[in-house]
N, C-alpha and C. Protein backbone atom coordinates (compact mmCIF):
# COMPACT_ATOMS: atom_id res chain seq x y z
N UNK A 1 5.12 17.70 -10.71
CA UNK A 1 5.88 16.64 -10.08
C UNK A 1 4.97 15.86 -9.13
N UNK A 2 5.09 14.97 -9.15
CA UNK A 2 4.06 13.68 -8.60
C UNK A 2 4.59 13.36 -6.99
N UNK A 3 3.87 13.98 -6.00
CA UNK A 3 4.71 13.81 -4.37
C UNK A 3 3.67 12.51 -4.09
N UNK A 4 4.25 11.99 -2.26
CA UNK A 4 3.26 11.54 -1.68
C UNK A 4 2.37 12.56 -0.88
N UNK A 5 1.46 12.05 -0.41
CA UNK A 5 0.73 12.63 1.25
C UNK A 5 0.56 12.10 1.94
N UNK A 6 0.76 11.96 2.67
CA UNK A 6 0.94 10.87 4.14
C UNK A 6 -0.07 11.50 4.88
N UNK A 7 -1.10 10.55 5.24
CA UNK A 7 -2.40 10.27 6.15
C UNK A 7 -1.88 10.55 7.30
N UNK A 8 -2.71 10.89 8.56
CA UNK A 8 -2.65 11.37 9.76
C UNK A 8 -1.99 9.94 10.52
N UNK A 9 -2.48 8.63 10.18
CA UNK A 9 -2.67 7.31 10.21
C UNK A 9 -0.87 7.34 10.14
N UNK A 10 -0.42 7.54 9.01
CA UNK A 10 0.79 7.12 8.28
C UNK A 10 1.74 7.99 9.05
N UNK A 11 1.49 9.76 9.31
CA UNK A 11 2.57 10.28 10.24
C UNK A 11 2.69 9.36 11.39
N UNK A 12 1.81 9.26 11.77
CA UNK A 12 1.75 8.56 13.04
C UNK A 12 2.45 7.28 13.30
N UNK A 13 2.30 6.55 12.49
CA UNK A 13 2.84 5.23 11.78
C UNK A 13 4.82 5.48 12.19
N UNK A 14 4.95 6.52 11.33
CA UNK A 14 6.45 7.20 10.85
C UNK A 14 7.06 7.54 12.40
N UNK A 15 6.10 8.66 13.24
CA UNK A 15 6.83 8.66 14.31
C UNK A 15 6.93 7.21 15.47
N UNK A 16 6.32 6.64 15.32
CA UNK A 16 6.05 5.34 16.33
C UNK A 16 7.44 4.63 16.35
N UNK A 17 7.51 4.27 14.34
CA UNK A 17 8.86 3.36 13.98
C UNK A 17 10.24 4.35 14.67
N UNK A 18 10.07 5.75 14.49
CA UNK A 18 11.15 6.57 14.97
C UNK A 18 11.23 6.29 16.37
N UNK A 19 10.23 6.16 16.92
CA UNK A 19 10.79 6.54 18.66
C UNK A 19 10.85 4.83 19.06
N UNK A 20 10.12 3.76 18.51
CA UNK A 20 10.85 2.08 18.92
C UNK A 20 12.01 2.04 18.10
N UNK A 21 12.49 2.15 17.11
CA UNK A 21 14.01 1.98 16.82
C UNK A 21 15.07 3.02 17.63
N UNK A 22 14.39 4.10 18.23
CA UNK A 22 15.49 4.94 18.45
C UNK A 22 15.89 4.64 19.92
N UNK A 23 15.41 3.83 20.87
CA UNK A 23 15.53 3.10 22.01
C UNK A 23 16.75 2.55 21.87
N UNK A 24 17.12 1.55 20.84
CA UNK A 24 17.91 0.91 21.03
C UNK A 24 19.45 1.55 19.96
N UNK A 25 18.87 2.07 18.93
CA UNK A 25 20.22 2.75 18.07
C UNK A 25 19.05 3.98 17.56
N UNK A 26 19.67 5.15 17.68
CA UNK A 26 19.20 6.19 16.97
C UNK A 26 18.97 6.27 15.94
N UNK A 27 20.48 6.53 15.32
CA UNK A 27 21.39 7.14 14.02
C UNK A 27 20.47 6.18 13.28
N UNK A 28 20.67 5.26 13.66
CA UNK A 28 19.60 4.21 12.70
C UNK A 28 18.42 4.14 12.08
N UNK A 29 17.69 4.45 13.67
CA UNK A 29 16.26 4.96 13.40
C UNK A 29 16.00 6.35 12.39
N UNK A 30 16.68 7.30 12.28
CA UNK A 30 16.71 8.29 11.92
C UNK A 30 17.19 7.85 10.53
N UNK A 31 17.90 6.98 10.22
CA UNK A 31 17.93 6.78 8.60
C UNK A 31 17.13 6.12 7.99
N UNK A 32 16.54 5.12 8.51
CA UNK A 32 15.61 4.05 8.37
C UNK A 32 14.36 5.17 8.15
N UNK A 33 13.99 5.68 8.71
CA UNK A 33 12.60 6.73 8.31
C UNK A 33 12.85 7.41 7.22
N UNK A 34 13.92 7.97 7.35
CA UNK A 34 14.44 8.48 5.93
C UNK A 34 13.62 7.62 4.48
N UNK A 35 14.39 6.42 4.78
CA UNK A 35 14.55 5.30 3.62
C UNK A 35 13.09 5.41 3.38
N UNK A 36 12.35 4.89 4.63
CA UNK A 36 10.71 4.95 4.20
C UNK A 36 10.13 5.81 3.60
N UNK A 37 10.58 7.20 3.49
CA UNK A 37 10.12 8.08 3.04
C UNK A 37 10.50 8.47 1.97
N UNK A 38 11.83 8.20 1.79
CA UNK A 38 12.02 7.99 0.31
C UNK A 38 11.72 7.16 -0.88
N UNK A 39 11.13 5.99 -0.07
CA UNK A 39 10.66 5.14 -0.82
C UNK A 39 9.20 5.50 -0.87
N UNK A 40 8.43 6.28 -0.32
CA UNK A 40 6.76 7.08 -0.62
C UNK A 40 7.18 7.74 -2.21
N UNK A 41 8.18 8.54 -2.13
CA UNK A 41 8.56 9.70 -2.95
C UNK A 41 8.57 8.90 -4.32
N UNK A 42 9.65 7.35 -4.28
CA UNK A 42 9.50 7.03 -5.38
C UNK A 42 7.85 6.05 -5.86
N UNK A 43 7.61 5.98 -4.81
CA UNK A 43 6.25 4.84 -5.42
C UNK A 43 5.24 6.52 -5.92
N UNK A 44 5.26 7.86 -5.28
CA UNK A 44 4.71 8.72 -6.21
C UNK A 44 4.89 8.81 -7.43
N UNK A 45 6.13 8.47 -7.75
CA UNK A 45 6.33 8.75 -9.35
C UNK A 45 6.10 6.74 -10.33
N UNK A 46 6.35 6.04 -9.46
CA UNK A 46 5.84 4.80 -10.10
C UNK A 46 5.26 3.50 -9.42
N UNK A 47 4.05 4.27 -8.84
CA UNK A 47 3.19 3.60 -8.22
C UNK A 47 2.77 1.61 -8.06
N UNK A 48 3.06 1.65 -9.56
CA UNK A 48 2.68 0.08 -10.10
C UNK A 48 3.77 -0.96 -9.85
N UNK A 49 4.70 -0.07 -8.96
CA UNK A 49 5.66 -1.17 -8.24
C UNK A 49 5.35 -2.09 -7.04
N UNK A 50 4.11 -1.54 -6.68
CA UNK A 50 3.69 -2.13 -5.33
C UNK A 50 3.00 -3.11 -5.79
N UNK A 51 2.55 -4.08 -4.95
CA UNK A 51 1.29 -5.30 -4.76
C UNK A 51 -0.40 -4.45 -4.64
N UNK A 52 -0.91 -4.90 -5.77
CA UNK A 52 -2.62 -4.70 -5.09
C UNK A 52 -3.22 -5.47 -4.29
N UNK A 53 -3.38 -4.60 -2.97
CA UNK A 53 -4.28 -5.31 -1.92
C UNK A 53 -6.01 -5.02 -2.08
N UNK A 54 -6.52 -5.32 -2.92
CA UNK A 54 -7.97 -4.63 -3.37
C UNK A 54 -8.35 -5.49 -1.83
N UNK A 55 -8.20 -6.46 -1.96
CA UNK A 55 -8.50 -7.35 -0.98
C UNK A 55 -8.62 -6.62 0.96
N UNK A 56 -7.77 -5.56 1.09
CA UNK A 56 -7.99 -4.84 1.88
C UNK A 56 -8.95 -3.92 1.91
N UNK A 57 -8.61 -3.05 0.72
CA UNK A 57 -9.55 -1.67 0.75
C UNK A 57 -9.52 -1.52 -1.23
N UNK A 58 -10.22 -1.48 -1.60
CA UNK A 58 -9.84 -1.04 -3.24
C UNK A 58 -9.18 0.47 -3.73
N UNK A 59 -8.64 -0.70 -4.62
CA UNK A 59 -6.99 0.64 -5.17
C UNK A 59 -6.26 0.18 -3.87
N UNK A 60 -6.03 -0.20 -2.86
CA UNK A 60 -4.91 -0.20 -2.02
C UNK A 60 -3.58 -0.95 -2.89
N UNK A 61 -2.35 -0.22 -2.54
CA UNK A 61 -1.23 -1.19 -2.70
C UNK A 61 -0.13 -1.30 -1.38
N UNK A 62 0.71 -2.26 -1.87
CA UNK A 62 1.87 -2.68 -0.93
C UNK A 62 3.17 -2.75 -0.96
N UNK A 63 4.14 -1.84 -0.32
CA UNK A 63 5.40 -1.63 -0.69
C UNK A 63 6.41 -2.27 0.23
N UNK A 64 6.72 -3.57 0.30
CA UNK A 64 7.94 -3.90 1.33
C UNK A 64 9.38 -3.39 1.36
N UNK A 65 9.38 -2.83 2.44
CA UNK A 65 10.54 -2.08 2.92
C UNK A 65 11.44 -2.55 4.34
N UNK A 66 12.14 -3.46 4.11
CA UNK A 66 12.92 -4.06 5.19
C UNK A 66 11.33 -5.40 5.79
N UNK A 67 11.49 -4.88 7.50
CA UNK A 67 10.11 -5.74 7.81
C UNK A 67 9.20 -5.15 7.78
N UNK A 68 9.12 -3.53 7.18
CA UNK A 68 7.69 -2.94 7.03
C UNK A 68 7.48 -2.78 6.20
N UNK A 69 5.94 -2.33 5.91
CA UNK A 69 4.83 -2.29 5.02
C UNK A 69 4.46 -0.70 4.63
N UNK A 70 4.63 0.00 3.38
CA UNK A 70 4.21 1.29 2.85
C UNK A 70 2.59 0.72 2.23
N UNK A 71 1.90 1.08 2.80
CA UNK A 71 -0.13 0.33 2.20
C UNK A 71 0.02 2.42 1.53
N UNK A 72 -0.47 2.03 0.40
CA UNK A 72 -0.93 3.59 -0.18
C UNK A 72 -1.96 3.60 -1.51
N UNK A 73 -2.16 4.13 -1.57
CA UNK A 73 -3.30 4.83 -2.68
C UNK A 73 -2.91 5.28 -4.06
N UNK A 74 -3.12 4.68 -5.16
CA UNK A 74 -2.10 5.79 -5.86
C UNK A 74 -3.38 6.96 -6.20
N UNK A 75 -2.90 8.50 -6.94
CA UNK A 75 -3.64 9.13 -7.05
C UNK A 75 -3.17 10.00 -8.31
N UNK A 76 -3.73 10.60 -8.60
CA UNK A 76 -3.49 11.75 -9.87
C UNK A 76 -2.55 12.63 -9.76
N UNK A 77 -1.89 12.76 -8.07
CA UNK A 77 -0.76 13.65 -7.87
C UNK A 77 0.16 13.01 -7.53
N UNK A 78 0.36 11.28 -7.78
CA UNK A 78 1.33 10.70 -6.81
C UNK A 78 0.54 9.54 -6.24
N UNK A 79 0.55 10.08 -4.77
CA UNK A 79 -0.16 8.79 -3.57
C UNK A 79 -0.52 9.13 -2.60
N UNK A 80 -1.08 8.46 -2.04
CA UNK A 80 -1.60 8.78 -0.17
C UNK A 80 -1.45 7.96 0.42
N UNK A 81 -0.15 8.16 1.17
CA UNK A 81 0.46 7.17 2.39
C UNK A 81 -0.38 6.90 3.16
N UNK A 82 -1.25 5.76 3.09
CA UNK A 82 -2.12 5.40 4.24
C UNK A 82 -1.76 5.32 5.64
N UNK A 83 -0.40 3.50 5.52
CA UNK A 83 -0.16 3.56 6.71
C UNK A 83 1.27 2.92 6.00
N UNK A 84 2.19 2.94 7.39
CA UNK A 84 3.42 2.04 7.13
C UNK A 84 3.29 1.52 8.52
N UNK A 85 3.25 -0.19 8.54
CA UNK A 85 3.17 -0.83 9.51
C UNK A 85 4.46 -2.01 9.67
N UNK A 86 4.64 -2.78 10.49
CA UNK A 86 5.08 -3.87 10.85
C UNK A 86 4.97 -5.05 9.82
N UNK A 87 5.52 -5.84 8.61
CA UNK A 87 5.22 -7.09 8.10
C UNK A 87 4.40 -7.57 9.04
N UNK A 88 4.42 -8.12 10.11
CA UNK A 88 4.31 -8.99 10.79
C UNK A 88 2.32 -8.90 11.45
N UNK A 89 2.39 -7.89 11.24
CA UNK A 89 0.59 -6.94 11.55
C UNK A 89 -0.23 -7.88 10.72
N UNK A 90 -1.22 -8.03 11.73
CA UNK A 90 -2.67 -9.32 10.92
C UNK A 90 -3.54 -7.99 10.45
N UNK A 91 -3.51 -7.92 9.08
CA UNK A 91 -4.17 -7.01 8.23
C UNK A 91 -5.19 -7.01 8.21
N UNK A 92 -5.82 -8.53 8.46
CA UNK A 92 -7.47 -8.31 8.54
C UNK A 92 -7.77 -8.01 9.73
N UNK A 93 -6.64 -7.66 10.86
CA UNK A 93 -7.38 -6.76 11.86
C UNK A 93 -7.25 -5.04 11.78
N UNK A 94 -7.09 -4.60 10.60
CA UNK A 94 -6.91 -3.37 10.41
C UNK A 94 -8.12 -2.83 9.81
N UNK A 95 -8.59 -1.11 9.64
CA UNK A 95 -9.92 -0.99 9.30
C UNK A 95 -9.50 -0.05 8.04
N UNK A 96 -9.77 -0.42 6.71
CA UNK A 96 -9.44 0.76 5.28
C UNK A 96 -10.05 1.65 5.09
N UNK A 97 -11.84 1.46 5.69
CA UNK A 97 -12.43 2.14 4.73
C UNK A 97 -12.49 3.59 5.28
């Protein structure tokens, strides 16, 4: 069965969105991470749903999810959750390699 793995980068990513949404509504925040993570689970099993960002890092892709961004890897077991960021994040100030 084809999982994700989520990068040190990407937990990190996951708790950040948890604790700024959970300021203002919890229950929310707490489903909304959910969603993100369920949506890793399915881009493991069909990766070629995302956008190629070679243009970032090669092999990178891009999964829009509400106003954020799933950036991952696909791989032979699935994927590697790089990062999940903000739409709104200037990408060429981010570092891939």
């Amino acid at each position: 069965m084809k999982e994700p793995a989520f990068s040190p980068a990407s937990v990190d990513d996951l708790r950040d969105i948890l604790v700024r949404i959970s300021k203002d509504k919890p229950e929310a925040a707490t489903r909304f991470v959910a969603t993100l993570k369920s949506k890793c689970f399915l881009l493991a099993t069909t990766p070629e749903i995302g956008s190629a960002r070679d243009d970032l890092s090669p092999g990178l892709r891009a999964f829009s999810v509400g106003n954020y961004v799933i950036y991952y890897h696909p791989t032979d077991f699935g994927i590697r959750d790089e990062r999940v960021l903000h739409g709104a994040r200037d990408m060429g100030a981010m570092f891939w390699r």
